[in-house]
Protein backbone atom coordinates (compact mmCIF):
# COMPACT_ATOMS: atom_id res chain seq x y z
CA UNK A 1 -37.04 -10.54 -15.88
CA UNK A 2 -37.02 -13.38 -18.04
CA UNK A 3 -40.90 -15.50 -18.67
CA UNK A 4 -41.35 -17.98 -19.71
CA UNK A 5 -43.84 -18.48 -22.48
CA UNK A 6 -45.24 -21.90 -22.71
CA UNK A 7 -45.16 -24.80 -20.47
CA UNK A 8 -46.02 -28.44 -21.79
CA UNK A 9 -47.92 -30.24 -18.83
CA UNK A 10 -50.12 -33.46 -19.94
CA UNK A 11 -51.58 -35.41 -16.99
CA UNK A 12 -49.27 -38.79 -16.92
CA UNK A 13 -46.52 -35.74 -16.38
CA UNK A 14 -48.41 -34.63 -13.20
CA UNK A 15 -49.31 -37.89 -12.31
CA UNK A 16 -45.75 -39.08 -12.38
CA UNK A 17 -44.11 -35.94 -10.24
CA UNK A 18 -46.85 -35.79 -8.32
CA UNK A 19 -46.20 -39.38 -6.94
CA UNK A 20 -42.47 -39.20 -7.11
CA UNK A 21 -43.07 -35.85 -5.13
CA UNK A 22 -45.84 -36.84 -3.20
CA UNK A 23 -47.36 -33.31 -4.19
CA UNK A 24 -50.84 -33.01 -4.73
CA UNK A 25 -50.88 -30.32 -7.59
CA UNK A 26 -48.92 -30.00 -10.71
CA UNK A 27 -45.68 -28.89 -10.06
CA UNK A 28 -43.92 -26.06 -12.44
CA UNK A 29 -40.70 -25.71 -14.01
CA UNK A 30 -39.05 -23.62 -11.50
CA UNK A 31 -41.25 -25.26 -8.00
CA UNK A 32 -39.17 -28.64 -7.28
CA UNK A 33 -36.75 -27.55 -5.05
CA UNK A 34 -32.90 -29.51 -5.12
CA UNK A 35 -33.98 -30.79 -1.34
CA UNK A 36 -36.69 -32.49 -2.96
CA UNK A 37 -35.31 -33.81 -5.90
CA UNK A 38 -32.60 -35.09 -3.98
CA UNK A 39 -34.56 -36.72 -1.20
CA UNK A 40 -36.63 -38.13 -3.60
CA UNK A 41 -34.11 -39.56 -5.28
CA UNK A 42 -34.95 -37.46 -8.87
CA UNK A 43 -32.49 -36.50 -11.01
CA UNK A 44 -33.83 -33.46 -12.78
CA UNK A 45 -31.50 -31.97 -16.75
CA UNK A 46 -32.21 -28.68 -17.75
CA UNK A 47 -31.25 -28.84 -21.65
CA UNK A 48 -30.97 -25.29 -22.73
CA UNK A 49 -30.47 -24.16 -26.31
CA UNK A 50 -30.42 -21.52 -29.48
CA UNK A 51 -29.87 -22.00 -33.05
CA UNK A 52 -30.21 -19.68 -36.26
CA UNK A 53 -27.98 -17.02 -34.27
CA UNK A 54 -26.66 -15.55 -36.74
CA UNK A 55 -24.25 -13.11 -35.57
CA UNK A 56 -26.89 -11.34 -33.59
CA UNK A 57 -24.67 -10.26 -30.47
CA UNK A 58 -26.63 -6.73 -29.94
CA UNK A 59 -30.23 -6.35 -29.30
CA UNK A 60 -33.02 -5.57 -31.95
CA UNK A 61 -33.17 -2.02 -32.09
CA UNK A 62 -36.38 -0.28 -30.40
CA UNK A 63 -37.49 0.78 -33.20
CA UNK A 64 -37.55 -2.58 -35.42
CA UNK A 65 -41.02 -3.06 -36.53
CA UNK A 66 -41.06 -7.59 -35.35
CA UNK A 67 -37.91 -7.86 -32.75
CA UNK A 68 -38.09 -4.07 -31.30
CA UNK A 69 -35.53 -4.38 -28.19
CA UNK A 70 -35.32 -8.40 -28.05
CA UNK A 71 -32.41 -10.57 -28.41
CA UNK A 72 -28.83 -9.93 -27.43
CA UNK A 73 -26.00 -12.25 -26.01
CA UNK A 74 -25.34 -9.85 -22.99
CA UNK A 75 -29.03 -10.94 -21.82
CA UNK A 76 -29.24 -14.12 -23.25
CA UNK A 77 -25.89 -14.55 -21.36
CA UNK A 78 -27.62 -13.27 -18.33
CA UNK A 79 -30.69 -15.85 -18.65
CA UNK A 80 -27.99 -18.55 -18.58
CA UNK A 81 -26.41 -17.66 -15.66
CA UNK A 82 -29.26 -17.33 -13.70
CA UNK A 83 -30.94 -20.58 -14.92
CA UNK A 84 -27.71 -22.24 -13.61
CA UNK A 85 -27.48 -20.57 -10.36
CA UNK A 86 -31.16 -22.42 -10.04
CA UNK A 87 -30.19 -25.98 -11.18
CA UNK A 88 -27.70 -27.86 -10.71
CA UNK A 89 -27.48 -30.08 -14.12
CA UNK A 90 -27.27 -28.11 -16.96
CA UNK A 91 -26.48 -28.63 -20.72
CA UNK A 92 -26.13 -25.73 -23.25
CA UNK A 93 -26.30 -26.42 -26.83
CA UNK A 94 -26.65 -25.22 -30.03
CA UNK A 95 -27.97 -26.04 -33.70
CA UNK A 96 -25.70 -24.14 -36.07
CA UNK A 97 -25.87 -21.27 -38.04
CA UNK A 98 -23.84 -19.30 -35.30
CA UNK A 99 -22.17 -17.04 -38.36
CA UNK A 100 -23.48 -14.55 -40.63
CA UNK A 101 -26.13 -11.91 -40.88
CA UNK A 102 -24.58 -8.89 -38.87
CA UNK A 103 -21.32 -6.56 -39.43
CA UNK A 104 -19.69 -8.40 -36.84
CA UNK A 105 -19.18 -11.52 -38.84
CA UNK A 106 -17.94 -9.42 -41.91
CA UNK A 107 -15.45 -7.55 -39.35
CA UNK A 108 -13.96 -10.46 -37.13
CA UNK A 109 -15.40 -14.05 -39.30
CA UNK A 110 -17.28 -16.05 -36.56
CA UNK A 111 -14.01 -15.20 -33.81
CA UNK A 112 -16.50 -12.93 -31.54
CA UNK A 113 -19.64 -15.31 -31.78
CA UNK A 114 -17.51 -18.13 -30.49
CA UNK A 115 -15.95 -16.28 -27.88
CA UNK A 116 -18.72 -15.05 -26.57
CA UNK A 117 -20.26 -18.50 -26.81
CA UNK A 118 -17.60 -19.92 -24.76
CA UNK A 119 -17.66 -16.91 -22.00
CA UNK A 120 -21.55 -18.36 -21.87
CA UNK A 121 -19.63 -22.11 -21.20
CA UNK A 122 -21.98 -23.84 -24.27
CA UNK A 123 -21.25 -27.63 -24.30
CA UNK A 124 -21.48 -28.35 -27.98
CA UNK A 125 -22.70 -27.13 -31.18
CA UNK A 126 -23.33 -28.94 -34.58
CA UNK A 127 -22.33 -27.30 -38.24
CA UNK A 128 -24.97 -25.19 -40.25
CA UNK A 129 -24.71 -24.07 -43.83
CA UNK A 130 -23.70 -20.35 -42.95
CA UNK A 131 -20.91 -21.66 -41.26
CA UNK A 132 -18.92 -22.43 -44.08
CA UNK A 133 -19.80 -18.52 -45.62
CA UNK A 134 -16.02 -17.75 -44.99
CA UNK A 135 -14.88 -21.22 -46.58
CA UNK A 136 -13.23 -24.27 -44.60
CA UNK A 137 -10.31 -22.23 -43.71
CA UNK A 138 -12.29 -19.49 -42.34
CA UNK A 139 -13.92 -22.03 -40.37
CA UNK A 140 -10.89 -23.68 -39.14
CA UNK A 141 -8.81 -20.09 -38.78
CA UNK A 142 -11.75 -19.13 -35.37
CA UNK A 143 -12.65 -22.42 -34.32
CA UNK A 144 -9.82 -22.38 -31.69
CA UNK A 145 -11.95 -19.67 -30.19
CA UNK A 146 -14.39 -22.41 -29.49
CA UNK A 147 -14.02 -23.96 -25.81
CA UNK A 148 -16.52 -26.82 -26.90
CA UNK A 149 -17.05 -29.77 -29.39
CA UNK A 150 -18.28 -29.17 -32.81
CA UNK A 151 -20.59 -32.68 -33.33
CA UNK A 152 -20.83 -33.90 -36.32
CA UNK A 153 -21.90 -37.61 -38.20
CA UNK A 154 -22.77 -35.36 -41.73
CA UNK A 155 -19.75 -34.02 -43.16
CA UNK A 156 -16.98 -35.91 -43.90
CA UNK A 157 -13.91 -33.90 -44.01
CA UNK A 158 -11.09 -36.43 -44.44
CA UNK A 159 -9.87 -34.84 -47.88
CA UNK A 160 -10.06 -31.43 -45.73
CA UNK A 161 -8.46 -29.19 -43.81
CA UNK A 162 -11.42 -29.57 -40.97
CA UNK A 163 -10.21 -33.25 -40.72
CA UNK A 164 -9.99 -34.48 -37.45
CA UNK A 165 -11.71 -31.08 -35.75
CA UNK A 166 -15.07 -32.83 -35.24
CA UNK A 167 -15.98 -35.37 -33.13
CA UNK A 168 -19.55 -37.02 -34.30
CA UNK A 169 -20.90 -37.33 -30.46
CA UNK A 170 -20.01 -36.41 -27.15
CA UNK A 171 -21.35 -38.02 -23.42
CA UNK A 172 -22.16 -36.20 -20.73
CA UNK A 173 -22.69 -37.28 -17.18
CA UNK A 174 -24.97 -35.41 -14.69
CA UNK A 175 -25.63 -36.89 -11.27
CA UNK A 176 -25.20 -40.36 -12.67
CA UNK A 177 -27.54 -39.62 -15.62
CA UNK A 178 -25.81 -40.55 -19.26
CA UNK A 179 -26.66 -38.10 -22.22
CA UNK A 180 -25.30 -39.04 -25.41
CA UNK A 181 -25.30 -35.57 -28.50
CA UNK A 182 -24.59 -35.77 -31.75
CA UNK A 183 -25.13 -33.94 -34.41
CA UNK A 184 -26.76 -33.34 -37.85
CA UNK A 185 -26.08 -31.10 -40.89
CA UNK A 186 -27.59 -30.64 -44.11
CA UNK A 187 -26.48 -31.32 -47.46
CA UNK A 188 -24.71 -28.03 -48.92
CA UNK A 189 -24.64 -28.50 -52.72
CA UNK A 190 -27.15 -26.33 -54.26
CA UNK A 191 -27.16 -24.36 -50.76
CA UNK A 192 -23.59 -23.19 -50.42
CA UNK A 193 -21.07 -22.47 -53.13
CA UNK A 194 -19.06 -25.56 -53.67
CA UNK A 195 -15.49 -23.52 -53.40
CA UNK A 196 -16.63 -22.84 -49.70
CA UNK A 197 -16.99 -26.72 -48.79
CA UNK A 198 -14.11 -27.92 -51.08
CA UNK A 199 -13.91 -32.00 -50.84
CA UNK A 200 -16.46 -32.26 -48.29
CA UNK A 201 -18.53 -35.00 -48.76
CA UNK A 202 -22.09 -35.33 -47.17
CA UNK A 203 -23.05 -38.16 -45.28
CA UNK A 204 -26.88 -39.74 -45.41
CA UNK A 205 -28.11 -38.34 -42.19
CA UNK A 206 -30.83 -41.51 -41.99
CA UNK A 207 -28.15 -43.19 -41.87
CA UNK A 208 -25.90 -41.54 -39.65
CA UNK A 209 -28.92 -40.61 -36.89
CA UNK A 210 -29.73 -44.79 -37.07
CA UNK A 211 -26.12 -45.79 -36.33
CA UNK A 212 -25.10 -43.53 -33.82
CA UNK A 213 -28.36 -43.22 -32.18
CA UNK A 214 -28.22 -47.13 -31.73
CA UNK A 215 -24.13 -47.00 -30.33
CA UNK A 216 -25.01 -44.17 -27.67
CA UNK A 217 -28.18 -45.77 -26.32
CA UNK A 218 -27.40 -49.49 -26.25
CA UNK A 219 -23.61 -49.57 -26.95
CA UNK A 220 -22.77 -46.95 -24.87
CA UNK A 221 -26.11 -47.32 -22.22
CA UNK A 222 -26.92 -43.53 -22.54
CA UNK A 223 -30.15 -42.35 -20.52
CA UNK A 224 -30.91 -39.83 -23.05
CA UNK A 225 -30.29 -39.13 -26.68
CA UNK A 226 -30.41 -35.63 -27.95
CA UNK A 227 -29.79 -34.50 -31.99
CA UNK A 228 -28.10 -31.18 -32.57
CA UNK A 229 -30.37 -30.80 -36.31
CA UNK A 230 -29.35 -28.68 -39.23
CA UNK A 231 -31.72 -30.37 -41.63
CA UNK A 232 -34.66 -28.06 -41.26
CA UNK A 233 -38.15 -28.06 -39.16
CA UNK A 234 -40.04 -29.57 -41.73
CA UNK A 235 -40.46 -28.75 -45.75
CA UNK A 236 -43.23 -28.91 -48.22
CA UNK A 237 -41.31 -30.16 -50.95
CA UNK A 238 -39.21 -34.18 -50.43
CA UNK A 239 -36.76 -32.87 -48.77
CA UNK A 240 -35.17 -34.93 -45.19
CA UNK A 241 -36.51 -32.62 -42.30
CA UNK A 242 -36.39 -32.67 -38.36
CA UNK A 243 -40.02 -34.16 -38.52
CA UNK A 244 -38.97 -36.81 -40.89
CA UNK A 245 -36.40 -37.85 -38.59
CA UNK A 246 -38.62 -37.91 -35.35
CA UNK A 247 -41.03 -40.20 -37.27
CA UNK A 248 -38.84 -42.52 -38.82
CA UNK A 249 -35.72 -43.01 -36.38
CA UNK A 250 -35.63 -44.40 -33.53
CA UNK A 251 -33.82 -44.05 -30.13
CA UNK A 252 -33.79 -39.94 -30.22
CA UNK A 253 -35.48 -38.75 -27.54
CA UNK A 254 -35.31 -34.79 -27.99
CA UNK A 255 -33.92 -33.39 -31.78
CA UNK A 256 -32.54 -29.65 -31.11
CA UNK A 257 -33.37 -27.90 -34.96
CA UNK A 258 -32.18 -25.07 -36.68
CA UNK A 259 -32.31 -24.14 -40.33
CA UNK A 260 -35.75 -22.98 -41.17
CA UNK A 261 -35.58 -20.53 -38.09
CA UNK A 262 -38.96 -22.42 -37.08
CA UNK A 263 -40.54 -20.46 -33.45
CA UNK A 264 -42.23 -23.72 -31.80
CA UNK A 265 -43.78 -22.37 -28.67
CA UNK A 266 -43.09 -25.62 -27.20
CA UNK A 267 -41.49 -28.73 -28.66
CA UNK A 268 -43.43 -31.05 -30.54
CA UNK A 269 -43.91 -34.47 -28.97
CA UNK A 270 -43.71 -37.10 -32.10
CA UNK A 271 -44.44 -40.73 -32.46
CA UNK A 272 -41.38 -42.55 -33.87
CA UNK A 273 -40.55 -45.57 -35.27
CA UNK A 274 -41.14 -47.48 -31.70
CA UNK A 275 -44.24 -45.94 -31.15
CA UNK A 276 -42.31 -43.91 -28.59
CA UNK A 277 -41.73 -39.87 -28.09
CA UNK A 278 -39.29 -37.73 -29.77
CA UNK A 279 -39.28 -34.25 -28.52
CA UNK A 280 -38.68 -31.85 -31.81
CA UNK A 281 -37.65 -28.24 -30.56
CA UNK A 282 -36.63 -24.72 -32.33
CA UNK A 283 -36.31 -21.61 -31.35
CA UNK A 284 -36.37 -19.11 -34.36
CA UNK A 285 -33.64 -17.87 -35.15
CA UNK A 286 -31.37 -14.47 -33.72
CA UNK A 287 -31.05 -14.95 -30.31
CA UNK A 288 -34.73 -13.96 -29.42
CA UNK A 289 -35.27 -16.95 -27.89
CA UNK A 290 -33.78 -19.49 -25.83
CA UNK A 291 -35.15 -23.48 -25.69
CA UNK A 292 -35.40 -24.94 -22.59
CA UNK A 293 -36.52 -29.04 -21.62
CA UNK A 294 -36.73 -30.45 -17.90
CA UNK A 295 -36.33 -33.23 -18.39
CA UNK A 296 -37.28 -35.44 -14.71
CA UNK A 297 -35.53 -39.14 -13.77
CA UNK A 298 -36.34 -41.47 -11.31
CA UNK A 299 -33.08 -42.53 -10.32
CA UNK A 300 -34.09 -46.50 -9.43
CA UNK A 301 -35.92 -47.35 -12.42
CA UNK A 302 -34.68 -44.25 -15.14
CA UNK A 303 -38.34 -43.87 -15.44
CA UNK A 304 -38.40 -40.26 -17.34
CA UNK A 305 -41.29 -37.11 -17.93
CA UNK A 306 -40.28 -33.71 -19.07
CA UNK A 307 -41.68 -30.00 -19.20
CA UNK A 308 -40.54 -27.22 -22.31
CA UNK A 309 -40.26 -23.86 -21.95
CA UNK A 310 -39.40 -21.28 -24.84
CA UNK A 311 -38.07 -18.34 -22.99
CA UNK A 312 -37.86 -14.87 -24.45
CA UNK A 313 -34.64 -12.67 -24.31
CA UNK A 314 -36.29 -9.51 -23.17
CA UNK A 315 -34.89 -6.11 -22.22
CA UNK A 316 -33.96 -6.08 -18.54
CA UNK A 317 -31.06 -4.99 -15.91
CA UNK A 318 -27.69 -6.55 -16.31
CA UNK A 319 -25.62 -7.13 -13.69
């Protein structure tokens, strides 16, 4: 089976389900029946997610000496499936860096990650710098194997042959609840060889993150705002991170990271510009993990708590 390994539970979370529930103990991830949200009027949105991939589609072999027998997109595939036979509003998303670091990119150049990504129905991914390993055209020759958006406010591609095959955000509707995604890259030059990125031309992702943040939560009245990162957990040097963003932006209300194949046992809850939370999630990188935030809505008033989970992809039965 599947565990999960943290749980983040702070009292005006229990206080809130407990009332909407009328429970008198904290309830868990997996304990509010769809009777009960549904009488209650909740809405409950599981956001799954990965990032840092990599290629990985196999397991870690049993004998690796950090990963032995963890990972693999048969079981993480599995995990998915079973998480949705549970819930009934899922997203699935990813943070980029779905290519290189296995023989099967070298072999088939991204075309087997995305299929299999698409057999797992994923709703959207953002761009990460080993993405453009096989150059624009690579990119472009497999993304047609991709049965979801690539989101992306970062790159502009006009001068490109990737022009027009982004879209910078995408809205999803569950049970009357509005979630706006977009997503986030980081600047390449220095990090990827300039012939792989051509005329590209990076975008300030301050910028970017304030403009459509603001558009998809009072424009377009979204309920929730999630960021599909590339920039990095955090960084010791001045360099424009995920925390940076959660403390300085405003109207993001969970950032999905990727880059410095960070393992946060449970996403960190950040004060932002409005004094208000930002949820700031990663889940190392390979497959081992997959992310997962409830996130709980009081259908009347929108009023909103949440509870994380990082989940391990451990070695069990298929089928």
């Amino acid at each position: 089976m599947y565990s999960y390994t943290s749980f983040n539970h702070d009292t005006s979370r229990r206080n809130f389900i407990q009332k909407a529930f009328g429970a008198t103990a904290a309830i868990g991830l997996s304990g509010i029946s769809t009777a009960a949200l549904a009488k209650k009027e909740i809405v409950k949105i599981t956001v799954l997610s990965t990032n840092d991939v990599h290629s990985h589609i196999d397991p870690f072999p049993e004998n690796d000496p950090k990963f032995a027998g963890l990972g693999g997109a048969a079981r993480r595939a599995k995990i998915i499936q079973d998480i949705r036979n549970q819930e009934q509003n899922v997203l699935l998303l990813d943070a980029g860096d779905v290519f290189q670091g296995t023989p099967y990119f070298n072999k088939y150049g991204g075309e087997l990650e995305l299929k299999l990504m698409s057999m797992m129905a994923y709703d959207a991914t953002t761009i990460g710098n080993h993405d453009f390993d096989n150059g624009l055209d690579g990119l472009l020759k497999v993304m047609p194997n991709a049965n979801f958006p690539y989101l992306n406010t970062s790159y502009n591609f006009d001068d490109t042959v990737l022009a027009g095959k982004t879209i910078p955000y995408k809205i999803f509707v569950k049970d009357g609840i509005k979630i706006g995604v977009f997503g986030l890259g980081i600047a390449l030059d220095g990090l990827v060889d300039k012939r792989m990125y051509g005329n590209t031309k990076y975008n300030d992702p301050m910028q970017k993150a304030a403009e459509y943040t603001h558009k998809l939560k009072h424009e377009l009245k979204c309920d929730l705002v999630i960021c599909l990162s590339h920039l990095g957990y955090k960084y010791e040097e001045k360099k424009f991170s995920d925390m940076e963003l959660a403390k300085h932006s405003k109207d993001i209300d969970l950032i999905i990271g990727g880059h410095t194949h960070t393992f946060l046992e449970k996403p960190l809850e950040i004060r932002n510009r409005d004094n208000k939370t930002c949820l700031v999630s990663q889940v190392g990188w390979a497959g081992l993990r997959l992310g997962r935030v409830d996130f709980y809505f009081e259908k009347n008033t929108k009023h909103r708590v949440n509870e994380s989970a990082s989940i391990k992809v451990l070695n069990y039965a298929i089928g």
